[in-house]
C-alpha atoms as a PDB file:
ATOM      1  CA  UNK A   1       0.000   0.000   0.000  1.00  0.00           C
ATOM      2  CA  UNK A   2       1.367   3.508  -0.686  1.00  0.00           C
ATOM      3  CA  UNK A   3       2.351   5.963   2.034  1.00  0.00           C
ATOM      4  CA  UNK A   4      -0.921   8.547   1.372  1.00  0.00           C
ATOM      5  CA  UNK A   5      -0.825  12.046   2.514  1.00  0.00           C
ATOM      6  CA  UNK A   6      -3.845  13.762   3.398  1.00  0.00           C
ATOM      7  CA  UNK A   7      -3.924  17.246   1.827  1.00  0.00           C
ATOM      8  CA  UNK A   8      -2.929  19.096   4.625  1.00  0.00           C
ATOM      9  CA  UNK A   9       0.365  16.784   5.338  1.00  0.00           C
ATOM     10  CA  UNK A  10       0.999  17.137   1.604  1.00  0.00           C
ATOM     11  CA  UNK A  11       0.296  21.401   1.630  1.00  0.00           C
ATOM     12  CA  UNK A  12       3.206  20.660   4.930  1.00  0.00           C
ATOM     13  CA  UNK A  13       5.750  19.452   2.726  1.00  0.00           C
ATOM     14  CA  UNK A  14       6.132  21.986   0.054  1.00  0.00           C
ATOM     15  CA  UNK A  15       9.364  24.449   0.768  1.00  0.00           C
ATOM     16  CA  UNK A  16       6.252  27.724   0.336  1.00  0.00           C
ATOM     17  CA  UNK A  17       3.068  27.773   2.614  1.00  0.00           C
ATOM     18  CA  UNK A  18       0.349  26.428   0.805  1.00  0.00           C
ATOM     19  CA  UNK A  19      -2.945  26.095   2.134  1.00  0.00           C
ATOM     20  CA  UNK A  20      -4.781  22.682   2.150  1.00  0.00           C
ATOM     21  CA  UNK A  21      -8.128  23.951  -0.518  1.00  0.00           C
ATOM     22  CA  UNK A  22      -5.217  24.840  -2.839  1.00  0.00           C
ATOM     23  CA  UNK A  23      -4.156  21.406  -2.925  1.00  0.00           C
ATOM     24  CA  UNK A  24      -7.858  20.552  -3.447  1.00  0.00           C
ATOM     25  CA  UNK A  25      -7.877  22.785  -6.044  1.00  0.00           C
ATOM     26  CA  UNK A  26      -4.860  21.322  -7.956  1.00  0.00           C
ATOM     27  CA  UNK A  27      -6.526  17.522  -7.473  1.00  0.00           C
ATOM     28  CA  UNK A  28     -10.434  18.830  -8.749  1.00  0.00           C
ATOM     29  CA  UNK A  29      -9.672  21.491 -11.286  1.00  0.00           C
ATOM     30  CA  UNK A  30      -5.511  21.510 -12.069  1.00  0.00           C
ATOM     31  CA  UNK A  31      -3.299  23.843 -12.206  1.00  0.00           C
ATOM     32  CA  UNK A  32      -4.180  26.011 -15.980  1.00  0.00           C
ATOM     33  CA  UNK A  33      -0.750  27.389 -17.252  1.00  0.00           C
ATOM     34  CA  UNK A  34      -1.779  30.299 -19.908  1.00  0.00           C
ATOM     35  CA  UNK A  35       1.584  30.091 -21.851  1.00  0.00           C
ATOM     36  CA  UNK A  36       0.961  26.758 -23.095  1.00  0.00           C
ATOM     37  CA  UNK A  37      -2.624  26.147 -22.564  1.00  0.00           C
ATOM     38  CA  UNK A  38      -2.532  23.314 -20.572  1.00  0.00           C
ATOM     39  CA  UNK A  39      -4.247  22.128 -17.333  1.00  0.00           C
ATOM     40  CA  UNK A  40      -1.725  20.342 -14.993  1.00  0.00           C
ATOM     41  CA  UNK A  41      -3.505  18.429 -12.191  1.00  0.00           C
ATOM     42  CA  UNK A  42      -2.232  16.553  -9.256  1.00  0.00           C
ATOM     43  CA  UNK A  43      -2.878  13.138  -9.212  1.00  0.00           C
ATOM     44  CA  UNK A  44      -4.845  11.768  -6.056  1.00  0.00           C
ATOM     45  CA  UNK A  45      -6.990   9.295  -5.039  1.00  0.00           C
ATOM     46  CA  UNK A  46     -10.544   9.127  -3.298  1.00  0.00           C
ATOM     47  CA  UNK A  47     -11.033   6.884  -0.283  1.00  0.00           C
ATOM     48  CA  UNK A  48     -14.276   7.809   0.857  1.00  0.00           C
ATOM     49  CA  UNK A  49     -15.176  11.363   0.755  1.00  0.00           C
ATOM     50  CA  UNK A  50     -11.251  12.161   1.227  1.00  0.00           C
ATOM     51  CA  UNK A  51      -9.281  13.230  -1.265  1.00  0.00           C
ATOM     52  CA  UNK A  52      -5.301  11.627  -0.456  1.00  0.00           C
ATOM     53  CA  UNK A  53      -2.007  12.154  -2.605  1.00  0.00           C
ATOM     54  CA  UNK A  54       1.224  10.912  -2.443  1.00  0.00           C
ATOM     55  CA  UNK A  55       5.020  12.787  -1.708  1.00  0.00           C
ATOM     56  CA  UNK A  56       5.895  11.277  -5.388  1.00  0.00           C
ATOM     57  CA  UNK A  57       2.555  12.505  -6.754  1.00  0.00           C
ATOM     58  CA  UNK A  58       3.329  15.749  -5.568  1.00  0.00           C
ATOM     59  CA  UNK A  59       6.702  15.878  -6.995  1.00  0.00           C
ATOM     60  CA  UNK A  60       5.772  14.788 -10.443  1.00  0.00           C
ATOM     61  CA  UNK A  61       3.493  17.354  -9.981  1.00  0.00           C
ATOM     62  CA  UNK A  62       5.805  20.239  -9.664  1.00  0.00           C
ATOM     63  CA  UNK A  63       8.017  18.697 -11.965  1.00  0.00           C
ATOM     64  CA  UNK A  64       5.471  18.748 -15.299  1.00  0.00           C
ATOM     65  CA  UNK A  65       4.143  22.107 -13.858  1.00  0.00           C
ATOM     66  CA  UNK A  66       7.562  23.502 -14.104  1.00  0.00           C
ATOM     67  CA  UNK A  67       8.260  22.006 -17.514  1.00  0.00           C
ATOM     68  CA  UNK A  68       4.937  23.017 -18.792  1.00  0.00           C
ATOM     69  CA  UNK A  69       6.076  27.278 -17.851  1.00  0.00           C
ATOM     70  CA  UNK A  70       9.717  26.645 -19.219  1.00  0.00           C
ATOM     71  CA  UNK A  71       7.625  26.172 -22.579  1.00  0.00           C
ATOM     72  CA  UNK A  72       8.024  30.035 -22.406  1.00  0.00           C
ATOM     73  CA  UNK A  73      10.539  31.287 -20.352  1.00  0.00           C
ATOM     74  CA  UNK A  74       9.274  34.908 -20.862  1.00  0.00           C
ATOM     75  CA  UNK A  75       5.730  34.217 -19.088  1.00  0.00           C
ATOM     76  CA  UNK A  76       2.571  34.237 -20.765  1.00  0.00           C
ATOM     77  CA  UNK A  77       2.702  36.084 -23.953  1.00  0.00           C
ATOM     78  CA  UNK A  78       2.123  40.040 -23.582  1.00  0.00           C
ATOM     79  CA  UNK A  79      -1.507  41.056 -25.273  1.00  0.00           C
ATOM     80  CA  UNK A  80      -1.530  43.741 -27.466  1.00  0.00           C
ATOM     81  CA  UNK A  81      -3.218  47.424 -26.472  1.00  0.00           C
ATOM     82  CA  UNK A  82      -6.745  48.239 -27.620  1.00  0.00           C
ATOM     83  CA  UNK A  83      -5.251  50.667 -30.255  1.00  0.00           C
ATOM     84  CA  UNK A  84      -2.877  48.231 -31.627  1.00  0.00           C
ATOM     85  CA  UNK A  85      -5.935  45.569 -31.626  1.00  0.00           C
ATOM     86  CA  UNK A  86      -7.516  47.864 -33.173  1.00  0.00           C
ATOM     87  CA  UNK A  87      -5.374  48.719 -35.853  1.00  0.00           C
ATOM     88  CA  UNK A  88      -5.087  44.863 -36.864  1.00  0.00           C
ATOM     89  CA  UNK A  89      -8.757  44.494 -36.837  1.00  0.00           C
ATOM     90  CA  UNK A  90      -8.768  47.659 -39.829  1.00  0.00           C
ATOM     91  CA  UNK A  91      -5.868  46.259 -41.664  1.00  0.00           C
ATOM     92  CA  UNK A  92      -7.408  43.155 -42.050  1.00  0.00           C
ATOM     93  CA  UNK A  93     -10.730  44.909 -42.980  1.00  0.00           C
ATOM     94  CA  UNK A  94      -9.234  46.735 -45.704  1.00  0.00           C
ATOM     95  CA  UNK A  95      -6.898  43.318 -47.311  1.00  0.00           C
ATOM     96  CA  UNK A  96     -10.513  41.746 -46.783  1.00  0.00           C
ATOM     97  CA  UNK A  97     -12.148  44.869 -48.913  1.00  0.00           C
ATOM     98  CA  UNK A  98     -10.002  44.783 -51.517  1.00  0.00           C
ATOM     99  CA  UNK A  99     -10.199  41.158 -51.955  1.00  0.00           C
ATOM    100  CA  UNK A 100     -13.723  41.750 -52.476  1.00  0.00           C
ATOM    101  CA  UNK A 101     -14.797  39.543 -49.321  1.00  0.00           C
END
């Protein structure tokens, strides 16, 4: 049988205070990383009504969450301005004018 954490013993062993929902969170919904578009979750398992994880669950965990943000080592991708959104939207009116579209 594996050594199961409950989430609060496995929220005890990361090196940053982390608070047992967030661990919840991470299980139920995953962990969505913008740059790449990808939902990382922590893998657990339900005995009961309790959610429980494992110290190698959680460290696969951080390790394909930190993989999936060195995709783009700059952060998510900057968004352009209004104005220049703008802009882009009229320039491609006016190649879809004079194509006749």
């Amino acid at each position: 049988m594996k050594d199961y954490l409950r989430l609060s013993e496995a929220a005890g062993i990361l090196p940053v205070p982390v608070a047992p929902c967030t661990i919840w969170r991470w299980c139920v919904n995953g962990y969505f990383v913008p740059a790449t578009k990808r939902v990382v979750r922590l893998e657990h398992v339900n005995i009961g009504r309790r959610l429980f994880t494992t110290k190698k669950w959680v460290e696969e965990f951080i390790a394909e969450l930190t993989a999936a943000k060195a995709c783009h080592p700059e952060g998510i991708p900057k968004t352009a301005t209004k104005k220049q959104r703008l802009r882009e939207l009229q320039e491609a009116d006016e190649i879809l004018r004079r194509a006749g579209i």
